[in-house]
C-alpha atoms as a PDB file:
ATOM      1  CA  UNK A   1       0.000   0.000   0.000  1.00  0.00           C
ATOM      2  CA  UNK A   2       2.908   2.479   1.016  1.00  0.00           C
ATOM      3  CA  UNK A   3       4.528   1.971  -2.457  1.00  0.00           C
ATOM      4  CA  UNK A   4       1.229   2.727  -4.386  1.00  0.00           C
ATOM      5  CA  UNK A   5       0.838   5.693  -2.385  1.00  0.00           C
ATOM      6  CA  UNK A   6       4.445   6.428  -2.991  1.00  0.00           C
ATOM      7  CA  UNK A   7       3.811   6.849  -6.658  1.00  0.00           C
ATOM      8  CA  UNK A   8       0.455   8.547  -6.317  1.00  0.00           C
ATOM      9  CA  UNK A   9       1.532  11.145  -4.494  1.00  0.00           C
ATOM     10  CA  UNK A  10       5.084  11.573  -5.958  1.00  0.00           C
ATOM     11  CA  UNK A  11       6.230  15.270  -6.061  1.00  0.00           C
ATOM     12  CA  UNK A  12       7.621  14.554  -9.378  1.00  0.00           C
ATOM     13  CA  UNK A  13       5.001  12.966 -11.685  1.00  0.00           C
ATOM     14  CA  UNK A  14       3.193  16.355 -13.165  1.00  0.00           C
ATOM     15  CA  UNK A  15      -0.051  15.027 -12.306  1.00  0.00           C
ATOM     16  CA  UNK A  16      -2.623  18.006 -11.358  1.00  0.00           C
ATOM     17  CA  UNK A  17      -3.937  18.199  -7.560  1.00  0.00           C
ATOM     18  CA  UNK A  18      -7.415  17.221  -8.242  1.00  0.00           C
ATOM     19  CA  UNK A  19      -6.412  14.294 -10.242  1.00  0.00           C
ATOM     20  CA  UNK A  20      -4.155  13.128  -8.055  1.00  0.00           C
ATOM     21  CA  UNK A  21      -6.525  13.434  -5.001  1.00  0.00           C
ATOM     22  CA  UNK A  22      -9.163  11.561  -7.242  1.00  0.00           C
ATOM     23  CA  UNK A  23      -6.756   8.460  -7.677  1.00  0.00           C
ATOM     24  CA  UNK A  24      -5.629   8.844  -4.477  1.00  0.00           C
ATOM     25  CA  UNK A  25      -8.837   8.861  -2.856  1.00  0.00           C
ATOM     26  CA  UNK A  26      -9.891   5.511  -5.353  1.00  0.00           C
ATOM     27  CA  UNK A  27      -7.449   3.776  -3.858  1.00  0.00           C
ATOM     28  CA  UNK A  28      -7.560   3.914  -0.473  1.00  0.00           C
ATOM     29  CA  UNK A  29     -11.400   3.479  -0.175  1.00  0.00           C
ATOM     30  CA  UNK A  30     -10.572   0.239  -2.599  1.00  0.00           C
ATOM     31  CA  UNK A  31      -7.819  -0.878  -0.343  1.00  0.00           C
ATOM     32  CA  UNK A  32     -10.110  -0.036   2.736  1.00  0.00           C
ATOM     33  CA  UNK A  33     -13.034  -2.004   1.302  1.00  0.00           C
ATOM     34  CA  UNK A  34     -11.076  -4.982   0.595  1.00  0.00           C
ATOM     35  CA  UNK A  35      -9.386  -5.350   3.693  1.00  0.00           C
ATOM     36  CA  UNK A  36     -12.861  -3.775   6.149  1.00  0.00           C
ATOM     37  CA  UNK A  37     -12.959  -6.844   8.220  1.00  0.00           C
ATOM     38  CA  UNK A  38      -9.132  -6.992   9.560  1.00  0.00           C
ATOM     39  CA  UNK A  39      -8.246  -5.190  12.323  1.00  0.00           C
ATOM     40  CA  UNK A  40      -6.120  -2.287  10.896  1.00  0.00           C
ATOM     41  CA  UNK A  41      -7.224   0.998  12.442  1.00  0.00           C
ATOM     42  CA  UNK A  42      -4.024   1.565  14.023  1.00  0.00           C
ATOM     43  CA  UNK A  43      -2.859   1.119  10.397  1.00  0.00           C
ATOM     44  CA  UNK A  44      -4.631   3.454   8.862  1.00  0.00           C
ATOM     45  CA  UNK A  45      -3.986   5.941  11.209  1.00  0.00           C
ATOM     46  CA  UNK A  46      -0.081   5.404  10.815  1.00  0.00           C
ATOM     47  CA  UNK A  47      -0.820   5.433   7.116  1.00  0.00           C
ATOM     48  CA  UNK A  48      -3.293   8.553   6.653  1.00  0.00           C
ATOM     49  CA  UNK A  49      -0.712  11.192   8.723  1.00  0.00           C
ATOM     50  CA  UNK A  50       2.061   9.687   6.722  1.00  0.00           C
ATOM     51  CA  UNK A  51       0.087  10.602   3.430  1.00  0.00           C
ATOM     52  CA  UNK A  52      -1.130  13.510   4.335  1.00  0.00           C
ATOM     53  CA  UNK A  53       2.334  15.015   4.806  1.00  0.00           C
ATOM     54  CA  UNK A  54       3.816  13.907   1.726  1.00  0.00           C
ATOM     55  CA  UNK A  55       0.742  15.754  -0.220  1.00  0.00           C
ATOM     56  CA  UNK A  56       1.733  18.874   2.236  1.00  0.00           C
ATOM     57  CA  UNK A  57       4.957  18.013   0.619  1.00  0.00           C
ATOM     58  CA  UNK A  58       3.849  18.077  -2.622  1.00  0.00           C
ATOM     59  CA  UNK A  59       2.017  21.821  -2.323  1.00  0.00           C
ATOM     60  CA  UNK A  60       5.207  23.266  -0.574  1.00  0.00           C
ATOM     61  CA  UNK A  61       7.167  22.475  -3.497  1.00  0.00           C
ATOM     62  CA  UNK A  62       4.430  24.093  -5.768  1.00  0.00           C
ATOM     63  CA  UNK A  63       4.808  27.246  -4.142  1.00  0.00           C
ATOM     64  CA  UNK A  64       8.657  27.698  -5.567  1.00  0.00           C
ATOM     65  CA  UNK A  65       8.973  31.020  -4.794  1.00  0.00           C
ATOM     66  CA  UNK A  66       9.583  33.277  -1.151  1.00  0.00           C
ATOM     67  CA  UNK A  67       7.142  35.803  -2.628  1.00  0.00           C
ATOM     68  CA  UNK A  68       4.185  32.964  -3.588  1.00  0.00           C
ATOM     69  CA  UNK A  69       4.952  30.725  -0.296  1.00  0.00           C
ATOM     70  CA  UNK A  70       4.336  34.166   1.779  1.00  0.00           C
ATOM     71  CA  UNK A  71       1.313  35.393   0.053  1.00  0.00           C
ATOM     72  CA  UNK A  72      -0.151  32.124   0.555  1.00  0.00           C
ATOM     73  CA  UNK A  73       0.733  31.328   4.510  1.00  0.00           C
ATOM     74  CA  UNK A  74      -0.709  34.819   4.756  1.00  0.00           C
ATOM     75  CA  UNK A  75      -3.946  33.903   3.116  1.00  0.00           C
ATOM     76  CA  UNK A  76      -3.818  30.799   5.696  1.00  0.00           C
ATOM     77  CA  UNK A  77      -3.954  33.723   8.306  1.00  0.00           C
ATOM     78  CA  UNK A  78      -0.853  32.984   9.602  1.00  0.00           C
ATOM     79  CA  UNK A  79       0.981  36.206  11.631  1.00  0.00           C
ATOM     80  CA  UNK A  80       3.070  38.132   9.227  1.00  0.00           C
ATOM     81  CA  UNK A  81       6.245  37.323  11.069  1.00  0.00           C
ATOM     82  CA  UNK A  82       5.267  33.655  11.108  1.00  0.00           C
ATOM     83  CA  UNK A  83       4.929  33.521   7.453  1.00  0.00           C
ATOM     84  CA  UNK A  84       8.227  35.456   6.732  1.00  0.00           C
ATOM     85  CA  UNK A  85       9.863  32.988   8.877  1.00  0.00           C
ATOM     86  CA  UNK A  86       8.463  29.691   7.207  1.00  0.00           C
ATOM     87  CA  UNK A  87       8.641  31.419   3.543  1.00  0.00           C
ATOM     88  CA  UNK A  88      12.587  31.696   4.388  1.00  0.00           C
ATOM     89  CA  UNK A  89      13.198  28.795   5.351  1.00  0.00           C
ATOM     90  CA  UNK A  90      16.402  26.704   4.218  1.00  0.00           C
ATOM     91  CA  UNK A  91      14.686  23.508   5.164  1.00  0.00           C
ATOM     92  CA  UNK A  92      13.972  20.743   2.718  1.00  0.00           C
ATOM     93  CA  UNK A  93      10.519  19.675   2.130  1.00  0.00           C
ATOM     94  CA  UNK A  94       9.869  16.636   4.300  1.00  0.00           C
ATOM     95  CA  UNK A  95      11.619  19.117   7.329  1.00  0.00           C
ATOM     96  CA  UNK A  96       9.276  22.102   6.470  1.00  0.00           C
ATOM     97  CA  UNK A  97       5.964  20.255   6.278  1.00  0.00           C
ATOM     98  CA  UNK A  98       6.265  19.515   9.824  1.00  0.00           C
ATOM     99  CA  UNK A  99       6.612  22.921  10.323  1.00  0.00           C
ATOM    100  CA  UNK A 100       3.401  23.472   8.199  1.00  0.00           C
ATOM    101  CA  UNK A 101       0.732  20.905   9.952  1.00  0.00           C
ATOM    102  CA  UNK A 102      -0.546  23.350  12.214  1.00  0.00           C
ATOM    103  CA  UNK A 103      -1.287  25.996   8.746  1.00  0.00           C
ATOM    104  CA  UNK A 104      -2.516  23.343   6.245  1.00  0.00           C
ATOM    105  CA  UNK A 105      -4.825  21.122   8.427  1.00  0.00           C
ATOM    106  CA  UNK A 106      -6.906  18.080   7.246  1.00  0.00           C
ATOM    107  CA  UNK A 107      -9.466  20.966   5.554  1.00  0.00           C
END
């Protein structure tokens, strides 16, 4: 499951957000259909805050710029010198999107 998921939500593979949410979303509900009877909600817990940070991964990178990432965080009504701090950052992206659960929540 984590390799599928790998590829679905590589940062690499051009795919547009709301296709790759669609086939995201297809798959897990298949997966979670399949398997509905085995005990895996510990699993799928593990699993779902693993995802979602790689797709926070994946919209960090999409904002390229200092300008863009700013104007955004500050849209997310984050404090200005909150979102001049994050927009600067050095980090890489698996780092930073720690950084950025509390802005881009499950909504």
């Amino acid at each position: 499951m984590k390799n599928k998921i790998r590829e679905l939500t590589d940062r690499n593979n051009g795919l547009s957000n709301t296709k790759r949410e669609e086939k995201y979303q297809q798959y897990v509900r298949g997966w979670v259909n399949y398997f509905k009877l085995a005990d895996m909600k510990g699993l799928l817990a593990e699993t779902d805050k693993w995802a979602r940070r790689r797709i926070r991964a994946i919209y960090w990178k999409q904002w390229k710029r200092v300008r863009t990432r700013y104007r955004i965080l500050r849209k997310l009504k984050l404090e200005h010198w909150q979102a001049i701090k994050l927009a600067n950052s050095r980090c890489g992206y698996w780092r930073m999107v720690e950084m950025l659960n509390t802005v881009l929540t499950k909504k």
